[in-house]
N, C-alpha and C. Protein backbone atom coordinates (compact mmCIF):
# COMPACT_ATOMS: atom_id res chain seq x y z
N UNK A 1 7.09 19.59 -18.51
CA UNK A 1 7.62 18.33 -18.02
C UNK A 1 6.48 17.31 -18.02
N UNK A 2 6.78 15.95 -18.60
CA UNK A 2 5.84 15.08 -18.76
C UNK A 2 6.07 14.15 -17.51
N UNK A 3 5.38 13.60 -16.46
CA UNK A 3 4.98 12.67 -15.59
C UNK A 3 4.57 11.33 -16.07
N UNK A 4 4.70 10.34 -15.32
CA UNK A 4 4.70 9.09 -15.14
C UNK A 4 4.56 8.71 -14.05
N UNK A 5 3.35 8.03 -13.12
CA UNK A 5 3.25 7.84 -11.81
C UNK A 5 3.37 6.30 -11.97
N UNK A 6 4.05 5.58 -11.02
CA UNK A 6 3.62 4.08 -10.66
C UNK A 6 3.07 3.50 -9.50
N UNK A 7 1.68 2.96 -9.70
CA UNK A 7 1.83 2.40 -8.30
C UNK A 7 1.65 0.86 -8.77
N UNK A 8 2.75 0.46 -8.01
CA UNK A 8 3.33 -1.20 -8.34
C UNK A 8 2.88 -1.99 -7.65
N UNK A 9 2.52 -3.19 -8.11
CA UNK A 9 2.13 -4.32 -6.79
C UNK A 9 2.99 -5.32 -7.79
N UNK A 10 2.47 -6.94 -7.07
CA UNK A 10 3.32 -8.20 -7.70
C UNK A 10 2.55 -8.23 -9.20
N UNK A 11 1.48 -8.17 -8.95
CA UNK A 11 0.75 -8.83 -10.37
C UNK A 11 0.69 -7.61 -11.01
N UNK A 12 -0.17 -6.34 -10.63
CA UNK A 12 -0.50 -5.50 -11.53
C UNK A 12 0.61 -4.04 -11.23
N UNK A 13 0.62 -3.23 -11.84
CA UNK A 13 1.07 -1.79 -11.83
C UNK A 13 0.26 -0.88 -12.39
N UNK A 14 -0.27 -0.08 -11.71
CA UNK A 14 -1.14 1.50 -11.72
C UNK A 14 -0.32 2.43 -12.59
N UNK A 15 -0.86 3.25 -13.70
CA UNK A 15 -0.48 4.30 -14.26
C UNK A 15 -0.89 5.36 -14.19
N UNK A 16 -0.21 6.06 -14.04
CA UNK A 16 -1.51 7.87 -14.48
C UNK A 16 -0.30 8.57 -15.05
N UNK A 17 -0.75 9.96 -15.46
CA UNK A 17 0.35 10.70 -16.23
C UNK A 17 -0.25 11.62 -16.37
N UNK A 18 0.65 12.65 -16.03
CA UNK A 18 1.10 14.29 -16.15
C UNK A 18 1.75 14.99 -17.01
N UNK A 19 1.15 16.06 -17.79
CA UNK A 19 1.90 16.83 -18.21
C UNK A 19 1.32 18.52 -17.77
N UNK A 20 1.89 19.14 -16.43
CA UNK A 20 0.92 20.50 -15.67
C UNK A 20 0.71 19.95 -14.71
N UNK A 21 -0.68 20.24 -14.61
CA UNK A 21 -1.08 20.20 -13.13
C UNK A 21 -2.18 18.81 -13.58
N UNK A 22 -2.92 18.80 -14.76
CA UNK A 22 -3.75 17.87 -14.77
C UNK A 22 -3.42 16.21 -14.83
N UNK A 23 -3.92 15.82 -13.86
CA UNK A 23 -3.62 14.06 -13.92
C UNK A 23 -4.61 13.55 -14.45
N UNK A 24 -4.16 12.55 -15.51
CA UNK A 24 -5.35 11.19 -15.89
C UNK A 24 -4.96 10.11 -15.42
N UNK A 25 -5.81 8.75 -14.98
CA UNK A 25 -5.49 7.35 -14.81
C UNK A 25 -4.65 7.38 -16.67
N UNK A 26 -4.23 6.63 -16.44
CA UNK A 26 -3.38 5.92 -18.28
C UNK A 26 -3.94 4.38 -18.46
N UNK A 27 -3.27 3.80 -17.25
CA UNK A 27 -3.57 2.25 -17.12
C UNK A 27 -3.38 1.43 -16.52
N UNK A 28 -3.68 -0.37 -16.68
CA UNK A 28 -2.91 -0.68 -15.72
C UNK A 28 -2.04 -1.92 -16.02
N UNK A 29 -1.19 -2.41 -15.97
CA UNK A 29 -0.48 -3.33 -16.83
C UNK A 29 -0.60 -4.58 -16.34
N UNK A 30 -0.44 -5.80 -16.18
CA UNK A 30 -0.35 -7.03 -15.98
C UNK A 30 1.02 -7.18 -15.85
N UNK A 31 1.43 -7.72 -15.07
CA UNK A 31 2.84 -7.98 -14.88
C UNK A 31 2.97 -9.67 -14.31
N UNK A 32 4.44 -10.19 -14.57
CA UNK A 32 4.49 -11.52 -13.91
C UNK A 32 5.89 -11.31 -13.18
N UNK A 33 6.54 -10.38 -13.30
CA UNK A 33 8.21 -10.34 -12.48
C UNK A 33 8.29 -8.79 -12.89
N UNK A 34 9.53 -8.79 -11.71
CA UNK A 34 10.06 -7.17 -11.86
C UNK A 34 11.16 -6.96 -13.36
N UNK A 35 11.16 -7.79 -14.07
CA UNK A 35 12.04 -7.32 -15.29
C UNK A 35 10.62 -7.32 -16.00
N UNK A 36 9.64 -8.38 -16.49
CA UNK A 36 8.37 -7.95 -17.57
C UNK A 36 8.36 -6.45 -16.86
N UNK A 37 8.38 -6.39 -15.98
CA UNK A 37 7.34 -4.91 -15.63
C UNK A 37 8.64 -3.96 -16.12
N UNK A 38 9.69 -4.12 -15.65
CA UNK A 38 10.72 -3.39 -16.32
C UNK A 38 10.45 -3.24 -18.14
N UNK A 39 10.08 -4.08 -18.48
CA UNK A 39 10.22 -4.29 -20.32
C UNK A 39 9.01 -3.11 -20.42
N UNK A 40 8.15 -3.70 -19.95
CA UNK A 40 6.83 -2.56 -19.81
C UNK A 40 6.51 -1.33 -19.61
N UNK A 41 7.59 -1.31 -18.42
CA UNK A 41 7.64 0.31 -17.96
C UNK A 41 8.20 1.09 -19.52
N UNK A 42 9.05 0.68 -19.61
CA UNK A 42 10.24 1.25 -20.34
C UNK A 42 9.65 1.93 -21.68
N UNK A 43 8.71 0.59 -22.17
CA UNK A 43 7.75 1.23 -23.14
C UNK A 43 6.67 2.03 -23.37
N UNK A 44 6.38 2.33 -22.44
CA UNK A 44 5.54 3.35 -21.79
C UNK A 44 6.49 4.13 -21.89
N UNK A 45 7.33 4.43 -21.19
CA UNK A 45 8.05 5.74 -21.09
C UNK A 45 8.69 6.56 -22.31
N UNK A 46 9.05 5.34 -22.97
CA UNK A 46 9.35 5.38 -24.62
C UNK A 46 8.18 6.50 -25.45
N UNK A 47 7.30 5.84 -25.47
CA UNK A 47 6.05 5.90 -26.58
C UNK A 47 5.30 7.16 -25.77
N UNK A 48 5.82 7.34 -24.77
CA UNK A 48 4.56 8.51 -24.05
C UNK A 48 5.65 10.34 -23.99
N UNK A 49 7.01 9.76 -23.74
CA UNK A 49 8.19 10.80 -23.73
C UNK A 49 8.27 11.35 -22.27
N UNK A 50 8.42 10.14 -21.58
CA UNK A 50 8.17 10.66 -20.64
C UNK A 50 9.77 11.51 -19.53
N UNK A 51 9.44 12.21 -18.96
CA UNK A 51 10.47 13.24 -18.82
C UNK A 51 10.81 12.78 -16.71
N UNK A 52 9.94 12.42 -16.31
CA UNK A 52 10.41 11.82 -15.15
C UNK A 52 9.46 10.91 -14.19
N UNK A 53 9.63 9.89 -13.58
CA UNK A 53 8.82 9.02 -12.78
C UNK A 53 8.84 9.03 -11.71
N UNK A 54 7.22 9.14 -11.37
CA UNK A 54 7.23 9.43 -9.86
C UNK A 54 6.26 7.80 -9.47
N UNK A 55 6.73 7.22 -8.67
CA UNK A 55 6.84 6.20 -7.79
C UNK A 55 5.90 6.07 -6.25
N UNK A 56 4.95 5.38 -5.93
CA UNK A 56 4.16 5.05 -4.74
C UNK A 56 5.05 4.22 -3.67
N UNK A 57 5.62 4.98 -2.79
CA UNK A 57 6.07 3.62 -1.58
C UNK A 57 5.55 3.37 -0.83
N UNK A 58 4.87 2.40 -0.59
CA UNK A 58 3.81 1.51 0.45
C UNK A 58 4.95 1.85 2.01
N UNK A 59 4.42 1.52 3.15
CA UNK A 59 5.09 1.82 4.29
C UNK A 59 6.03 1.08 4.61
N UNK A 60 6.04 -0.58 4.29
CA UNK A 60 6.62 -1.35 4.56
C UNK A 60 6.37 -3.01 4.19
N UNK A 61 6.91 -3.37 4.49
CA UNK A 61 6.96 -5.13 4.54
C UNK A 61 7.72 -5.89 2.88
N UNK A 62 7.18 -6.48 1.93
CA UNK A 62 6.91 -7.07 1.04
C UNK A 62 6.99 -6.19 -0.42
N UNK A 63 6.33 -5.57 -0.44
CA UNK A 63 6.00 -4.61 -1.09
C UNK A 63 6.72 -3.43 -0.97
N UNK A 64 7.32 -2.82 -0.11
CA UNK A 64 8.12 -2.08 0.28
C UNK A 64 9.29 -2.78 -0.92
N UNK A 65 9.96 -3.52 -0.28
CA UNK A 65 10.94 -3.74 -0.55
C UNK A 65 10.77 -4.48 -2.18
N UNK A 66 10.03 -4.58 -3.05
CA UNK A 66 9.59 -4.74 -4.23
C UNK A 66 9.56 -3.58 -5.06
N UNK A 67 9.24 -2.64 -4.80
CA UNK A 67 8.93 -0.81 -5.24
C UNK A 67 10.17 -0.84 -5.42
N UNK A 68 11.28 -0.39 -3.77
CA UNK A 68 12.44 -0.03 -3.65
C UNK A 68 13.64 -0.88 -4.88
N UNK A 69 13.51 -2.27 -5.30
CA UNK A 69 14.17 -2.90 -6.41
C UNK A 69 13.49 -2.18 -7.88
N UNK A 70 12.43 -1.64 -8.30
CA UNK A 70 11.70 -1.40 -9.26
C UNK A 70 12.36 0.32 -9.43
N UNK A 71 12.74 0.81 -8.40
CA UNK A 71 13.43 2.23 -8.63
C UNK A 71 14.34 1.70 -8.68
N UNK A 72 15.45 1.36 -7.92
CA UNK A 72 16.58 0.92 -8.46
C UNK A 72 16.56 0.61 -9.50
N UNK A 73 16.15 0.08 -10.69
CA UNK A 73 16.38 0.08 -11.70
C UNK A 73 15.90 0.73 -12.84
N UNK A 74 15.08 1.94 -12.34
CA UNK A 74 14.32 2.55 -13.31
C UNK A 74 15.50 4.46 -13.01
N UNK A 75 15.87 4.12 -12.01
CA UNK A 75 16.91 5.48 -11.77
C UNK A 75 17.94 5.23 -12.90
N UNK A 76 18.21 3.73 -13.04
CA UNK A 76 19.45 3.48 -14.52
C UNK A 76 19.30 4.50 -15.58
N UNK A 77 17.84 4.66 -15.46
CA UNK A 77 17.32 5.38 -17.01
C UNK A 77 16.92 7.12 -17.50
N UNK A 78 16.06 6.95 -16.13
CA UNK A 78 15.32 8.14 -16.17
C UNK A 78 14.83 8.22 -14.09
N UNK A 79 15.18 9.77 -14.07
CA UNK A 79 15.16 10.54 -13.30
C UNK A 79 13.82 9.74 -12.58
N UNK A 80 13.71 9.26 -11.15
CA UNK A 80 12.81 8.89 -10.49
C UNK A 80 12.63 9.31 -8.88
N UNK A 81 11.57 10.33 -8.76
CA UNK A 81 10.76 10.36 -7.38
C UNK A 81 10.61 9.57 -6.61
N UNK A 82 10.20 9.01 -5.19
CA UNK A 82 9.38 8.55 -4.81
C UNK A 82 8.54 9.06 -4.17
N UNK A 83 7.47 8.62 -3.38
CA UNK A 83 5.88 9.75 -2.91
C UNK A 83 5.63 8.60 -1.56
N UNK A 84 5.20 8.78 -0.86
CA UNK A 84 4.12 7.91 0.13
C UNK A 84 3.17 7.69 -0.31
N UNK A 85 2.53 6.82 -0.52
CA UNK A 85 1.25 6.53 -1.11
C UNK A 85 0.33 5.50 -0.05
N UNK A 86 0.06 5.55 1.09
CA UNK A 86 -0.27 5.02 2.30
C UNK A 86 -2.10 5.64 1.86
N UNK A 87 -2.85 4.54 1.72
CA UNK A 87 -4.16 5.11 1.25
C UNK A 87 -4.64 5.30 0.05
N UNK A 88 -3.68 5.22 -1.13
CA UNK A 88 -4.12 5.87 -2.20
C UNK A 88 -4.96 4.75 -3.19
N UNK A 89 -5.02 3.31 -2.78
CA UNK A 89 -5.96 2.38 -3.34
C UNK A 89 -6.99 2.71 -2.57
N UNK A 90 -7.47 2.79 -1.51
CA UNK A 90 -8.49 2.76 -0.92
C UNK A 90 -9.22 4.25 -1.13
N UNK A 91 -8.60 4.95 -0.82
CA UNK A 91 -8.80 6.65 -1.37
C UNK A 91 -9.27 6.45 -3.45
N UNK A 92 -8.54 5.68 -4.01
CA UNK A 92 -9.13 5.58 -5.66
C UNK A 92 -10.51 4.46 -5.65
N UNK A 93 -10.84 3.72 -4.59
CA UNK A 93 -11.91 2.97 -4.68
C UNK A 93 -13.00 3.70 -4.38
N UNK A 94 -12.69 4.50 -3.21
CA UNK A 94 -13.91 5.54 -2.62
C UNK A 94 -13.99 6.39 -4.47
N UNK A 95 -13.11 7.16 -4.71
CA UNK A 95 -13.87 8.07 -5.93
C UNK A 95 -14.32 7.40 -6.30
N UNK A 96 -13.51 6.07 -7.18
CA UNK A 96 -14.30 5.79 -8.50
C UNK A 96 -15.69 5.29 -7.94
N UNK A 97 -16.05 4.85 -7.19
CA UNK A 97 -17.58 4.49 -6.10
C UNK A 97 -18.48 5.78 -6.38
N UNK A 98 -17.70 7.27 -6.17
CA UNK A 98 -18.63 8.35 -5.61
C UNK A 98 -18.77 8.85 -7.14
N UNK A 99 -17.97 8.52 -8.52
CA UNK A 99 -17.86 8.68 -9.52
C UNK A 99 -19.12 7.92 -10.41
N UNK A 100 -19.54 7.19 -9.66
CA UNK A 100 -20.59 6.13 -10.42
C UNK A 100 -19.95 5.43 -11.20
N UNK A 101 -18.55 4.69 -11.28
CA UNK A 101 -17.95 4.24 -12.46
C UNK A 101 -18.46 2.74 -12.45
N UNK A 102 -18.65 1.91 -13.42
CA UNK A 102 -18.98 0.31 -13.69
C UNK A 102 -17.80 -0.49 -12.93
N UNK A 103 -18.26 -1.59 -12.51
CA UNK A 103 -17.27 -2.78 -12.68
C UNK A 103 -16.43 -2.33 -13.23
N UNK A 104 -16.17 -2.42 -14.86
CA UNK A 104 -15.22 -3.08 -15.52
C UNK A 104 -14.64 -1.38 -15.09
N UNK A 105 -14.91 -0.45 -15.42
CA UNK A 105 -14.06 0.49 -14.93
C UNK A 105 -13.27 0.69 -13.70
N UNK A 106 -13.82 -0.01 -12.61
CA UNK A 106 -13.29 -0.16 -11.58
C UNK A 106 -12.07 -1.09 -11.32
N UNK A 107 -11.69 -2.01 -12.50
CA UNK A 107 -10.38 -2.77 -12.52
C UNK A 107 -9.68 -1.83 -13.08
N UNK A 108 -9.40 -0.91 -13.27
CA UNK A 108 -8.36 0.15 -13.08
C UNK A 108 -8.49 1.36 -11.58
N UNK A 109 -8.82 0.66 -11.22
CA UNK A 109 -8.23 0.92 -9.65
C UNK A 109 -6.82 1.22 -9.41
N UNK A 110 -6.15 0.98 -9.80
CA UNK A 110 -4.29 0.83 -9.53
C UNK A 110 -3.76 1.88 -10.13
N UNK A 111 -4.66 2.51 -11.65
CA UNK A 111 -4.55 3.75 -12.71
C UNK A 111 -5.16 5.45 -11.75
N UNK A 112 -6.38 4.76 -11.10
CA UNK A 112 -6.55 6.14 -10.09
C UNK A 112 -6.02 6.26 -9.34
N UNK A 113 -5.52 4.85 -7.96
CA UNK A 113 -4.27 5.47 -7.37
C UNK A 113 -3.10 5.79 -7.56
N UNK A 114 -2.81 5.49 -8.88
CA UNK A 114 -1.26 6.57 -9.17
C UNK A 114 -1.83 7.56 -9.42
N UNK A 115 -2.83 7.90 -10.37
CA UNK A 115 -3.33 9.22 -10.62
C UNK A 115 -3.58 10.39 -8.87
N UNK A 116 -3.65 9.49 -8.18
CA UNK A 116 -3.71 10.00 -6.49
C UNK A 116 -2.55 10.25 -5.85
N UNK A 117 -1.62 9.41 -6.74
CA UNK A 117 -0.11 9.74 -5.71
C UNK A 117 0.62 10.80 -6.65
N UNK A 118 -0.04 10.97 -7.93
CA UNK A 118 0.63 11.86 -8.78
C UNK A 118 -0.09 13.33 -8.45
N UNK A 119 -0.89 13.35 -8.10
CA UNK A 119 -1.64 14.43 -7.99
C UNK A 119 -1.18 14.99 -6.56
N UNK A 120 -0.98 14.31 -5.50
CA UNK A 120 -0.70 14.83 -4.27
C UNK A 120 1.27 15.20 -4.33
N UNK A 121 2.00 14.38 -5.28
CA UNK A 121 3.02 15.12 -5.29
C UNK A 121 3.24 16.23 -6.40
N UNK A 122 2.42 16.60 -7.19
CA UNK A 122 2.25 18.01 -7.70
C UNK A 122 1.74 18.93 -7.16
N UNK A 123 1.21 18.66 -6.66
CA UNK A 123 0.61 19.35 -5.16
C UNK A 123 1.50 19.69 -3.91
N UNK A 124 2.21 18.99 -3.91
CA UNK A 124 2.81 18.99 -2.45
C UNK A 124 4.01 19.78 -2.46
């Protein structure tokens, strides 16, 4: 089974991806609305084969309720999880820090915390 993690915000969306137990960051996309990111997702999921999506839900507020519209419409398609992901940017800033990674590596920040929310629900 192939994986697809998202962790979504307004502007950007976090990737990582599974196929086993091993997670990689993938990427991170630029987004301007929840349909681009829809067009986006989709192609990703397309081009990668992906077999099911697992999803970051923030606790609440704004964002909450932004995720929750972004599954709703990604369940249309393909089979979708969701995970708690409470920590998992701040938890991907600490590695990539203890990782020695550059700057520019560090703007995929959003790619290690899905890779963090994907990893703790294969795990879990």
């Amino acid at each position: 089974m192939k994986y697809l993690c998202i962790d979504y915000g307004k502007t950007k969306v976090g990737l990582a991806i599974s196929e086993g137990l091993t997670v990689s960051p993938l990427k991170v996309l630029e987004i301007r609305s929840l349909k681009d990111a829809l067009v986006k997702l989709s192609e990703v999921i397309k081009k990668e084969q992906i077999d099911q999506v697992v999803v970051g839900l923030p606790e609440s507020g704004e964002s909450l309720t932004l995720v929750l519209k972004l599954v709703k419409e990604l369940k249309r398609n393909i089979h979708v999880e969701t995970v708690e992901e409470t920590l998992s940017s701040k938890n991907a800033a600490t590695l990539m820090k203890d990782l020695n990674l550059g700057q520019k590596k560090r703007r995929q920040d959003d790619a290690y915390a899905a890779a963090l929310i994907l990893e703790n629900y294969l795990n879990g």
